[in-house]
Protein backbone atom coordinates (compact mmCIF):
# COMPACT_ATOMS: atom_id res chain seq x y z
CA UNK A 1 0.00 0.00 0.00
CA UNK A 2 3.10 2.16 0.85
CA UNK A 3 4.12 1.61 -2.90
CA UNK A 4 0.88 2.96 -4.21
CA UNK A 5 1.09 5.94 -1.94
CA UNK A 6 4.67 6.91 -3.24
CA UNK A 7 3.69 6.34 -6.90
CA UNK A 8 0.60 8.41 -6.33
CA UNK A 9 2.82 11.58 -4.34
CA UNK A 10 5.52 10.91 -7.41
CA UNK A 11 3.00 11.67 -10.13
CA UNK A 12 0.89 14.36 -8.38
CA UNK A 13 2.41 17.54 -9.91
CA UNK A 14 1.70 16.40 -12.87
CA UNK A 15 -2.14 15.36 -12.44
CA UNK A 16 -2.48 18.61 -10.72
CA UNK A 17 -1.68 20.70 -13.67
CA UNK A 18 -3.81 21.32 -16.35
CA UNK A 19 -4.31 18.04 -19.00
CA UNK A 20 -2.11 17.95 -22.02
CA UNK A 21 -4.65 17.04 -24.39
CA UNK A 22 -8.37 16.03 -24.37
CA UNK A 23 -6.62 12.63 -24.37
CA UNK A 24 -5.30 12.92 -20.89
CA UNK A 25 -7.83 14.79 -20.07
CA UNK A 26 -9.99 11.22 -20.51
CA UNK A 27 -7.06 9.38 -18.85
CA UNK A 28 -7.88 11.38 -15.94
CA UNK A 29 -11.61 10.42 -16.07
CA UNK A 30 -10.31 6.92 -16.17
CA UNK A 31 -8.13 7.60 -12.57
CA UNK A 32 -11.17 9.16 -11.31
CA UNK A 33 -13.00 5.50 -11.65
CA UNK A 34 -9.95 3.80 -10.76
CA UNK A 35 -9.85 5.13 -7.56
CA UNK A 36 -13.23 4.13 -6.15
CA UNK A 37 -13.16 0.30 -7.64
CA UNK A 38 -12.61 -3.15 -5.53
CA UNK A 39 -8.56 -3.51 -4.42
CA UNK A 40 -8.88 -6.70 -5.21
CA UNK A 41 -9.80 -6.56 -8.91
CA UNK A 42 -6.61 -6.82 -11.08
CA UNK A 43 -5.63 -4.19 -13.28
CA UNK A 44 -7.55 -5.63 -16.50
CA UNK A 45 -10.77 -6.16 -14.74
CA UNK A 46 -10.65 -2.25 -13.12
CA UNK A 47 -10.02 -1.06 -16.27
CA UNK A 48 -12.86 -3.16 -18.10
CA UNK A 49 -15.06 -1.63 -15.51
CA UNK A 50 -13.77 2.03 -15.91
CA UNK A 51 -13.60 1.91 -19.42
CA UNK A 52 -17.36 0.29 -19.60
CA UNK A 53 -18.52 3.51 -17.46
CA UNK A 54 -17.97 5.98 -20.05
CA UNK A 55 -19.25 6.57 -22.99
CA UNK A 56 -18.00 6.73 -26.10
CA UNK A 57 -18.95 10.89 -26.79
CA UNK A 58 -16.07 11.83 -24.03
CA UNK A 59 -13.55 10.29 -26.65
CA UNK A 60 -11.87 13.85 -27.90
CA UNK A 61 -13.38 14.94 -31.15
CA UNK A 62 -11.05 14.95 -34.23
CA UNK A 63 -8.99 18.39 -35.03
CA UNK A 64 -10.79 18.63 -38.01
CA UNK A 65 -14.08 18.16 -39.49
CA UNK A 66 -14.67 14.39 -40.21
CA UNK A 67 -13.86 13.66 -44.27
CA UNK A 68 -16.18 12.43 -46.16
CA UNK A 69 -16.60 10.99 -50.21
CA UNK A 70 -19.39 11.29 -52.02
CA UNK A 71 -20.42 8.76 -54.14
CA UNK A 72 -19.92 10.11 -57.31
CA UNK A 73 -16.62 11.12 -56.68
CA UNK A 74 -14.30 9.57 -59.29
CA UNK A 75 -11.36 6.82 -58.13
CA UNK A 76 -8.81 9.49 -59.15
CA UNK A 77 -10.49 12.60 -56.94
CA UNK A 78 -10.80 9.81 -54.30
CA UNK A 79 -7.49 8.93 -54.12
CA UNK A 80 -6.26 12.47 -54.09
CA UNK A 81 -8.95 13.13 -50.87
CA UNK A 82 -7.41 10.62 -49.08
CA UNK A 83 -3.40 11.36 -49.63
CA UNK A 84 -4.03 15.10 -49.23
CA UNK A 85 -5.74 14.53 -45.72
CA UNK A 86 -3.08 11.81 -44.51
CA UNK A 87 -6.07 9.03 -44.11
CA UNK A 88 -6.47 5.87 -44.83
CA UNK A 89 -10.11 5.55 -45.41
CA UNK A 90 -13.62 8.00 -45.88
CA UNK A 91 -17.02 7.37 -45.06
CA UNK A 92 -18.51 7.75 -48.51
CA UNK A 93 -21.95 9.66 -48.83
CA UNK A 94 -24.81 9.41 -51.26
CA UNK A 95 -25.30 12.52 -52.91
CA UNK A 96 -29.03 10.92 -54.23
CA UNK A 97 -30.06 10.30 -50.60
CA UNK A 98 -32.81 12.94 -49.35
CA UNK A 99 -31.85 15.65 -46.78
CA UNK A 100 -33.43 13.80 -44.10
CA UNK A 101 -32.47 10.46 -44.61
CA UNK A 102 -30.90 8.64 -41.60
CA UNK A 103 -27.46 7.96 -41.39
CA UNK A 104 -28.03 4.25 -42.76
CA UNK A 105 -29.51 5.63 -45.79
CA UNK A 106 -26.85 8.40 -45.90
CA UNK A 107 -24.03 6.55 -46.16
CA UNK A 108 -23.31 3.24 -48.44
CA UNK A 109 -20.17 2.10 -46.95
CA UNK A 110 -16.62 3.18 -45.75
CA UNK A 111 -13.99 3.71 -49.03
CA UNK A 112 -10.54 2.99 -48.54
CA UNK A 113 -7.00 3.27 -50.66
CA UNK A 114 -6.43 -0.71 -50.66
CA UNK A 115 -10.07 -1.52 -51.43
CA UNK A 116 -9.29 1.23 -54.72
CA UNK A 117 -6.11 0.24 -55.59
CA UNK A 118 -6.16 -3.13 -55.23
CA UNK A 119 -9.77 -3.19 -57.27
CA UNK A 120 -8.19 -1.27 -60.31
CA UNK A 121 -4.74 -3.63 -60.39
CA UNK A 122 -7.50 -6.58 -60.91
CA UNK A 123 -8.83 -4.72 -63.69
CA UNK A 124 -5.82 -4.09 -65.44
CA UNK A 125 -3.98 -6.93 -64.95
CA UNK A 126 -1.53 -8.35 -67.68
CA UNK A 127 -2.92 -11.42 -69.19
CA UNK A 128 0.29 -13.64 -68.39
CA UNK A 129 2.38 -13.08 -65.24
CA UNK A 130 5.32 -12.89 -67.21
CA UNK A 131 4.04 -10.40 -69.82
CA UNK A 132 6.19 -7.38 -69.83
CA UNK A 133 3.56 -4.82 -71.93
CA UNK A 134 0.53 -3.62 -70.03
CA UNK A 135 -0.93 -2.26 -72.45
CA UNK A 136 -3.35 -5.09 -73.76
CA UNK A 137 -4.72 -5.15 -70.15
CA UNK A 138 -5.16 -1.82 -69.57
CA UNK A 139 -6.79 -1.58 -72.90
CA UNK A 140 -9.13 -3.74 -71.60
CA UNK A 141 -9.89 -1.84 -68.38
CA UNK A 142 -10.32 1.07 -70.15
CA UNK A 143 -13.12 -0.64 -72.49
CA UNK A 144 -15.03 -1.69 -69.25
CA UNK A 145 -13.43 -5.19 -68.28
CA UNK A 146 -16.32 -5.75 -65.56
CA UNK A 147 -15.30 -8.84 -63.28
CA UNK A 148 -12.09 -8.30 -61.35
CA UNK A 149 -9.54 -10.52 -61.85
CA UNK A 150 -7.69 -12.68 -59.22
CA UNK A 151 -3.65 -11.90 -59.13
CA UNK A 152 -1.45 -15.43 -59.83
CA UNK A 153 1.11 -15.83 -57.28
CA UNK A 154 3.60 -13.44 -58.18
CA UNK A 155 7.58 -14.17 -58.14
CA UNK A 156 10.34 -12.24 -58.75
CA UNK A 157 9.98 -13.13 -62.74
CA UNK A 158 7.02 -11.42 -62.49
CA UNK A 159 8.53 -7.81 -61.21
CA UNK A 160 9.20 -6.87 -64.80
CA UNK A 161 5.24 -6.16 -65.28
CA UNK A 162 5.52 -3.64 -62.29
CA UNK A 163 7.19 -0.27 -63.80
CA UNK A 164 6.91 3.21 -63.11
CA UNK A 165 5.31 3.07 -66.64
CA UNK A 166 2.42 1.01 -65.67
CA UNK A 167 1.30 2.95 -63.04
CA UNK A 168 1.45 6.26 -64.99
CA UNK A 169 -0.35 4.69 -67.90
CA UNK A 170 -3.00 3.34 -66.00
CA UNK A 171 -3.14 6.66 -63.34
CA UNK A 172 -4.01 8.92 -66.63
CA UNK A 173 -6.04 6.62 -68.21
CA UNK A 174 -10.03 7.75 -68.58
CA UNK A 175 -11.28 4.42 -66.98
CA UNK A 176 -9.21 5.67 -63.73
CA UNK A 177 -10.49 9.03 -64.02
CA UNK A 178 -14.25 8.29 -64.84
CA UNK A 179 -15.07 5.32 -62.68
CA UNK A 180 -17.03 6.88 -59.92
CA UNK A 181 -16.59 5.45 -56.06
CA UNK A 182 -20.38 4.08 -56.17
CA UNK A 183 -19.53 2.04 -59.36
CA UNK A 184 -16.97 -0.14 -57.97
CA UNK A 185 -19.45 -0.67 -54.85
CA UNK A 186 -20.54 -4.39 -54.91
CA UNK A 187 -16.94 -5.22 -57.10
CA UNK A 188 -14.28 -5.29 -53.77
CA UNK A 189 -14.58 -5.66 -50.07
CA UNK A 190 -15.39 -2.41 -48.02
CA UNK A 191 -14.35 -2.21 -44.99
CA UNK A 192 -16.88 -3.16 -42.67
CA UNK A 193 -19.45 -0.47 -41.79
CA UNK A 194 -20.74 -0.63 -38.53
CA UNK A 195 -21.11 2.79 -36.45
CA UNK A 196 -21.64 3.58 -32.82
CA UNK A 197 -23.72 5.90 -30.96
CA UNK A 198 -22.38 8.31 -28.77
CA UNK A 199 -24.37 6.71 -25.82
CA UNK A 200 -22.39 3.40 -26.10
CA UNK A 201 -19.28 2.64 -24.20
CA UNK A 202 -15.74 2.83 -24.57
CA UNK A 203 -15.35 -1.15 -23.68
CA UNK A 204 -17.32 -1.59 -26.53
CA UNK A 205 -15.32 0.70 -28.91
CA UNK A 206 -11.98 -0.99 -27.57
CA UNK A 207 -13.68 -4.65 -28.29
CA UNK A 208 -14.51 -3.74 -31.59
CA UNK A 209 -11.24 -2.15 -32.55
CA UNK A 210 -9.42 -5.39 -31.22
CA UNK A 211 -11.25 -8.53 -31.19
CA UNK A 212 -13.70 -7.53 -33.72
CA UNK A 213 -10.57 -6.39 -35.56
CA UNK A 214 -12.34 -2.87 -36.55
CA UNK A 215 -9.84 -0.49 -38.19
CA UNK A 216 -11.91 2.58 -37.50
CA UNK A 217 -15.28 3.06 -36.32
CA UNK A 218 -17.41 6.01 -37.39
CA UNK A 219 -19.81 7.63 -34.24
CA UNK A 220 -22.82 8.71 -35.57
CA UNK A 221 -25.21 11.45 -34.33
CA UNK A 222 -28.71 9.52 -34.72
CA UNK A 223 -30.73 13.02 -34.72
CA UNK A 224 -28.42 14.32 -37.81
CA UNK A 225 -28.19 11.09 -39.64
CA UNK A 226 -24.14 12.26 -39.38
CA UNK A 227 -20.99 11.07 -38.70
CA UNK A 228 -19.04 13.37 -36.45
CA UNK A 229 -16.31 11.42 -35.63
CA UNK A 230 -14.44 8.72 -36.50
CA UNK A 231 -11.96 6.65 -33.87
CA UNK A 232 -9.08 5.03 -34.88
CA UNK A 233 -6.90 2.15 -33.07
CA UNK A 234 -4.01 5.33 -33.58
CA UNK A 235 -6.16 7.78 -31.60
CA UNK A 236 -6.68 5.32 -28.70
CA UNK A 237 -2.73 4.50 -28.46
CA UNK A 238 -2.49 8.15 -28.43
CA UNK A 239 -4.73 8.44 -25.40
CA UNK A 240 -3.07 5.85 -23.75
CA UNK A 241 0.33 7.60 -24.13
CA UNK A 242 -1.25 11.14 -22.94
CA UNK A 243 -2.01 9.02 -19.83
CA UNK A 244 1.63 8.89 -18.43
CA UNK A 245 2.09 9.03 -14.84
CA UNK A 246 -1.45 8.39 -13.96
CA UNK A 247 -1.96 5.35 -11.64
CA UNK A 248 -3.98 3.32 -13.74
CA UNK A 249 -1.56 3.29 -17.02
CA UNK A 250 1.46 2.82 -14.32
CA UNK A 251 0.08 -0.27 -13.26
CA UNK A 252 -1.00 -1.53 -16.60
CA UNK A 253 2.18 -0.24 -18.53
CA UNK A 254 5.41 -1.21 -16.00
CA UNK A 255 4.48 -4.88 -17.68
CA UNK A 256 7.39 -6.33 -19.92
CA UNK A 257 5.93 -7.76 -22.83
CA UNK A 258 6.33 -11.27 -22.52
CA UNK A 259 4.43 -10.74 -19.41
CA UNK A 260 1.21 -9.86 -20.87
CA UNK A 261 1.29 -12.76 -23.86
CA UNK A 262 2.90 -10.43 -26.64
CA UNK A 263 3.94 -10.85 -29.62
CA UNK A 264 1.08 -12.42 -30.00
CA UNK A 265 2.23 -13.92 -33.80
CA UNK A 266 5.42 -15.76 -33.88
CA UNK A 267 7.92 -15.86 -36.07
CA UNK A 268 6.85 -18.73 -37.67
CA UNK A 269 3.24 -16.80 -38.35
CA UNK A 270 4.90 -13.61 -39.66
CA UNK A 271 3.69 -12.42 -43.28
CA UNK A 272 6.03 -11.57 -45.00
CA UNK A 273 7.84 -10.32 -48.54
CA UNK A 274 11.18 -10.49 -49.78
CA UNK A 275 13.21 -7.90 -51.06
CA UNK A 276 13.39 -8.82 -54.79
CA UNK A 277 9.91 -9.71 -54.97
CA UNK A 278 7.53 -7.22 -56.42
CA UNK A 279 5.97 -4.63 -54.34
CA UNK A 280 2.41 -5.87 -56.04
CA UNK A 281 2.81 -9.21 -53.79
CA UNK A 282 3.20 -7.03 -50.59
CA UNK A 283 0.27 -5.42 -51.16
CA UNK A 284 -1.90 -8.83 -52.17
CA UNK A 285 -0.69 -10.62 -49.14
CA UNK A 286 -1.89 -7.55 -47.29
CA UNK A 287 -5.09 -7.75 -48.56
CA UNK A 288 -5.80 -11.67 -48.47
CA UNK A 289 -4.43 -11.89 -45.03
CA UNK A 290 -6.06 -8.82 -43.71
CA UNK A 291 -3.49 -7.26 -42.54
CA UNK A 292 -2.11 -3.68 -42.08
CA UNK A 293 1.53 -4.52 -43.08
CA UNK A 294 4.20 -6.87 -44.12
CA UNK A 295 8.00 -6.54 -43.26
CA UNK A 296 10.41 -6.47 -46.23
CA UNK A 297 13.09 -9.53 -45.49
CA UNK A 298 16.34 -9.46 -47.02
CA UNK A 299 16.64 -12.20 -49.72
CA UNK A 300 18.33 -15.61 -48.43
CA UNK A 301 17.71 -14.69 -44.82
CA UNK A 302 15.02 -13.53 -41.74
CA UNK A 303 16.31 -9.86 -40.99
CA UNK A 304 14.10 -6.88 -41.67
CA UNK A 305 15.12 -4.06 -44.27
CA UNK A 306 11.86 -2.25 -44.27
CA UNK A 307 8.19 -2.57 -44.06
CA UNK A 308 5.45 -2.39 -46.38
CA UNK A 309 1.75 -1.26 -45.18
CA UNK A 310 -1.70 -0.18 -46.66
CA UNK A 311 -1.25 3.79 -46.45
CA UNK A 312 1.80 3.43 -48.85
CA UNK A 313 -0.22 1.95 -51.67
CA UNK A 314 -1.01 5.62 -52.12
CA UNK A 315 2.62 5.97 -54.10
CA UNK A 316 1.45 3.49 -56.66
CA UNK A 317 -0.94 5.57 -57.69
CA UNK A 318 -0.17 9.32 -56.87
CA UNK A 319 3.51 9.06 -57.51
CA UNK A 320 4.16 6.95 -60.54
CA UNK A 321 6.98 8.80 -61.89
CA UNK A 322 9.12 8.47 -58.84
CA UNK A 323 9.70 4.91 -60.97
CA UNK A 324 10.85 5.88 -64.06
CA UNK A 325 14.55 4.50 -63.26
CA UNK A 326 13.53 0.79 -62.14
CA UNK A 327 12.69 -1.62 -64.77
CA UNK A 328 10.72 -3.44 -62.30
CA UNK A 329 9.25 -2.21 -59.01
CA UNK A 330 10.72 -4.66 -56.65
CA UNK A 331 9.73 -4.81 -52.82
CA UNK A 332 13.25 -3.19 -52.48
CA UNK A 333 13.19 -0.66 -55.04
CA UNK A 334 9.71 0.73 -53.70
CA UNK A 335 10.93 1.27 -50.15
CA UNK A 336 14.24 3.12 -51.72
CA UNK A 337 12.13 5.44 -54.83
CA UNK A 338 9.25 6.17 -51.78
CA UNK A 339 11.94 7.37 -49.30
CA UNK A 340 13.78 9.39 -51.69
CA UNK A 341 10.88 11.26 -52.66
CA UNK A 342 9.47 11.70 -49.78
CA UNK A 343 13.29 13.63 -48.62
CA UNK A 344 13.08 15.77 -51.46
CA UNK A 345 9.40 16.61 -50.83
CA UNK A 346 10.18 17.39 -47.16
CA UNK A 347 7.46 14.85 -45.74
CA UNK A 348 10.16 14.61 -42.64
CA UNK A 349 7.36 13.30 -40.43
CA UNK A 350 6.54 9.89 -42.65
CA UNK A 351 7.14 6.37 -41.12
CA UNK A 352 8.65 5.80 -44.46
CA UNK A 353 11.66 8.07 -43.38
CA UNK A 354 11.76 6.00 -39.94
CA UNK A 355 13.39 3.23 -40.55
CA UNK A 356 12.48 -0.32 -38.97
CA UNK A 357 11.29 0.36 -35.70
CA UNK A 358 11.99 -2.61 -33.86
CA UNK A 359 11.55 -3.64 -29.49
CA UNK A 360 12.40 -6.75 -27.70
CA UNK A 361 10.28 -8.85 -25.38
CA UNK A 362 11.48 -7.37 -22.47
CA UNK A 363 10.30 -3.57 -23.20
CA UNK A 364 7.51 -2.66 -21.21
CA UNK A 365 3.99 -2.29 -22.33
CA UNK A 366 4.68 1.74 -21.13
CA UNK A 367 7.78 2.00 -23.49
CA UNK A 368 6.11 0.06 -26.82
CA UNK A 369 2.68 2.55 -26.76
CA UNK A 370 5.44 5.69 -26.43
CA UNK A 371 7.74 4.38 -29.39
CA UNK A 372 4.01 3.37 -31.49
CA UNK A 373 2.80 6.71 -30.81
CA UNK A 374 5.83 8.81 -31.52
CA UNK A 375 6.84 7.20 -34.48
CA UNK A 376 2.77 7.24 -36.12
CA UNK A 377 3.17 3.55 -37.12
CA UNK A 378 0.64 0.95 -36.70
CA UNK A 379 3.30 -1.84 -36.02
CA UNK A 380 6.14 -2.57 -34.58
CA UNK A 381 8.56 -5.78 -35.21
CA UNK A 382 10.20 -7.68 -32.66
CA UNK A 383 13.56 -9.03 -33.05
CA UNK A 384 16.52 -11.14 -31.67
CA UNK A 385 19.89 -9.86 -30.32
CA UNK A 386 21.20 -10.45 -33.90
CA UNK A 387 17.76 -8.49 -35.66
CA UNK A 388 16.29 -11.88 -36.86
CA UNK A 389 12.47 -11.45 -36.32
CA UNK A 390 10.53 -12.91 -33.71
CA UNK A 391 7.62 -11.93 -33.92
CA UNK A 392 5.09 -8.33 -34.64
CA UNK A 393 2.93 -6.46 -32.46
CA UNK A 394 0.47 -4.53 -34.09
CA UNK A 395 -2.13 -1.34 -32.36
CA UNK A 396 -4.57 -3.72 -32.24
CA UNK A 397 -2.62 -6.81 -30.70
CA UNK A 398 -1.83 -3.45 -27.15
CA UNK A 399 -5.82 -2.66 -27.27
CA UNK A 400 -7.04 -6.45 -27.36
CA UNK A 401 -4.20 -6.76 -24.00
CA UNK A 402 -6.35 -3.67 -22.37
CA UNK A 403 -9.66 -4.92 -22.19
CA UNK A 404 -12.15 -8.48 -22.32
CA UNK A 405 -14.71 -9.18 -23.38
CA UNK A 406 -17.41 -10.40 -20.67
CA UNK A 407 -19.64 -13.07 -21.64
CA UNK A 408 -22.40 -11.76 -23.68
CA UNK A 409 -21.93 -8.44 -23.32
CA UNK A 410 -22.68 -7.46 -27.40
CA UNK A 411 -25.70 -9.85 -27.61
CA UNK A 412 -27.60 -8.70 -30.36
CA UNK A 413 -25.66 -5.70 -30.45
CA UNK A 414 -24.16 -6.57 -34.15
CA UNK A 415 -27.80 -7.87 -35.53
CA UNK A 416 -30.48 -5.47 -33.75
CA UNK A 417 -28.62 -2.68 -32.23
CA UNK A 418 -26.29 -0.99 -35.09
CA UNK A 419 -27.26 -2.85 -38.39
CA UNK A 420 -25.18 -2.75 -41.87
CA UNK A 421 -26.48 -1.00 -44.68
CA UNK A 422 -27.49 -3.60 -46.94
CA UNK A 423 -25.38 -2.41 -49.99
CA UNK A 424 -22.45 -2.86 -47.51
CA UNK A 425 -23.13 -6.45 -46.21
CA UNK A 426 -20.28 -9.05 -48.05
């Protein structure tokens, strides 16, 4: 009890002034509820409890005004959205839905830049893996090819199709810059659409952004038919790192890693891409795995050179020129044209310009959110004395360690409570 007391008269000061952010300022919240729960509950099952008292509004609003697509926004205009505002994915808005329509009818689906990209690389895809000209393919994109195609395993022989070349052709063609965002609707996965009310809780907006494996979950204002806001597993990590020196992330965060069951994926598990493969098969694993990135391995061995994720896709397709000197767009050469123009366009703050961010399994909890955070990457690779990989921790891997699930607890929540739009269901 003597410990506690000394932690608590260490971190005073700081508590006492005024929050850093709206994020700490919920941290604090969370110490509030802390304080006046059993002794005897561990850590996890206080902060289940805490985190299942508030609701989901008192998450801090986004600095800006939530972006949104409309439907018949073209792929190109789309695209451009997303990389100017630094996001990932957009709600996407029907512009023939009437004024008071309800936010189910309002919106058809979230639109993001793998679901895009990926869609229009089916489309123009070469009609041999080993064909070097695109231009039958694209030819055939551009005269309405309708059914996407499924890529062939790519191999290094197959790099040659992937030029700076390619891209630009296809990035200027009129089937890129005429297909609108609703037409490609029912032709690729969207990411799944399921919003919350402002009433519900934060356990339930950690649970779906972990085990539910939500990437970001739009909050809806039921009187508006609106979205206005939109949490992402990066905002809660951010939270979580705003909460320094309060009791409850102190207990929860002095925890080495191997102490709370992380990495969760060994390193037998690990996705991954070699550096002479094309970048096209990083981006395809992505997408059939589900997952947010891949680690670029150096050829003949299991150290890390780089890594790969969705938001870079975006260079594919807003960049193509930056490839002009590769004859094929290897793994390798993507991760060296990206960073160099990224220096010369002074994008200083890009994970691309980071380097690999690695850990062991004996940081703490504390130090892996802080490194996440600072750095603005979603993942984080962990590695042997000698840099061989071990094993990856991803954002939502820390949030799924934060909270459980009790038994029950969403009942019919996924059928009854929040439905899907039906032009969203896959």
């Amino acid at each position: 009890m003597a410990s506690v007391q000394l932690q608590r008269q260490g971190s005073s000061p700081r508590q006492q002034d005024s929050p850093r952010s709206p994020e700490a300022q919920l941290g604090m919240k969370v110490e509030d509820l802390w304080d006046v729960l059993e002794p005897q509950l561990s850590p996890t099952e206080k902060l289940n409890a805490c985190f299942e008292s508030i609701p989901v509004e008192a998450f801090p609003p986004p600095p800006s005004q939530v972006i949104e697509i409309k439907s018949d926004t073209s792929l190109a205009e789309a695209v451009e959205i997303l990389a100017q505002h630094r996001i990932l994915s957009a709600p996407v808005v029907d512009v023939d839905a009437p004024e008071d329509a309800s936010w189910i009818d309002r919106y058809i689906g979230i639109v993001e830049f793998a679901g895009i990209a990926v869609w229009i690389l089916h489309q123009s895809e070469p009609p041999s893996p080993r064909s070097s000209s695109p231009s039958s393919a694209l030819a055939a994109a551009v005269n309405g090819m309708s059914k996407a195609a499924l890529f062939k395993d790519l191999g290094p022989e197959s790099a040659s199709m992937t030029s700076g070349n390619f891209f630009e052709a296809l990035t200027t063609s009129e089937f890129y810059k005429n297909t609108k965002v609703r037409d490609i609707a029912g032709s690729f996965r969207w990411a799944p659409f399921l919003a919350l009310q402002k009433s519900n809780s934060f356990l339930t907006m950690l649970l779906l952004l972990s085990k539910y494996k939500m990437k970001s979950i739009p909050v809806v204002d039921l009187g508006e038919g609106t979205i206005d806001n939109i949490i992402t597993q990066s905002s809660v990590i951010h939270m979580l790192a705003e909460c320094a020196g309060l009791e409850w992330f102190e207990s929860w965060g002095k925890k080495k890693l191997s102490e709370i069951g992380l990495p969760i994926m060994s390193a037998n598990h690990i996705v991954k891409v070699y550096e002479d493969e094309p970048v096209l098969q990083a981006f395809k694993l992505m997408r059939r795995k589900k997952i947010g990135g891949i680690p670029v391995v150096e050829k003949g061995g299991n150290k890390a050179v780089g890594n790969i994720s969705l938001r870079d896709i975006q260079f594919l397709l807003t960049a193509p020129e930056i490839y002009h000197d590769y004859r094929s767009i290897t793994a390798k050469n993507f991760l060296t044209a990206v960073r160099k123009y990224m220096e010369e366009h002074h994008h200083e703050d890009s994970p691309l310009l980071s380097g690999m961010v690695t850990c062991s399994r004996n940081h703490t909890i504390k130090e892996l959110i802080h490194l996440l955070d600072s750095k603005k990457i979603h993942r984080i690779y962990v590695v042997d004395f000698n840099g061989n990989l071990e094993g990856v921790i991803t954002l939502r891997d820390i949030i799924s360690r934060l909270v459980h699930e009790p038994p029950g607890y969403f009942g019919d929540f996924f059928d009854g409570v929040l439905p899907l739009p039906e032009n969203s269901r896959v």
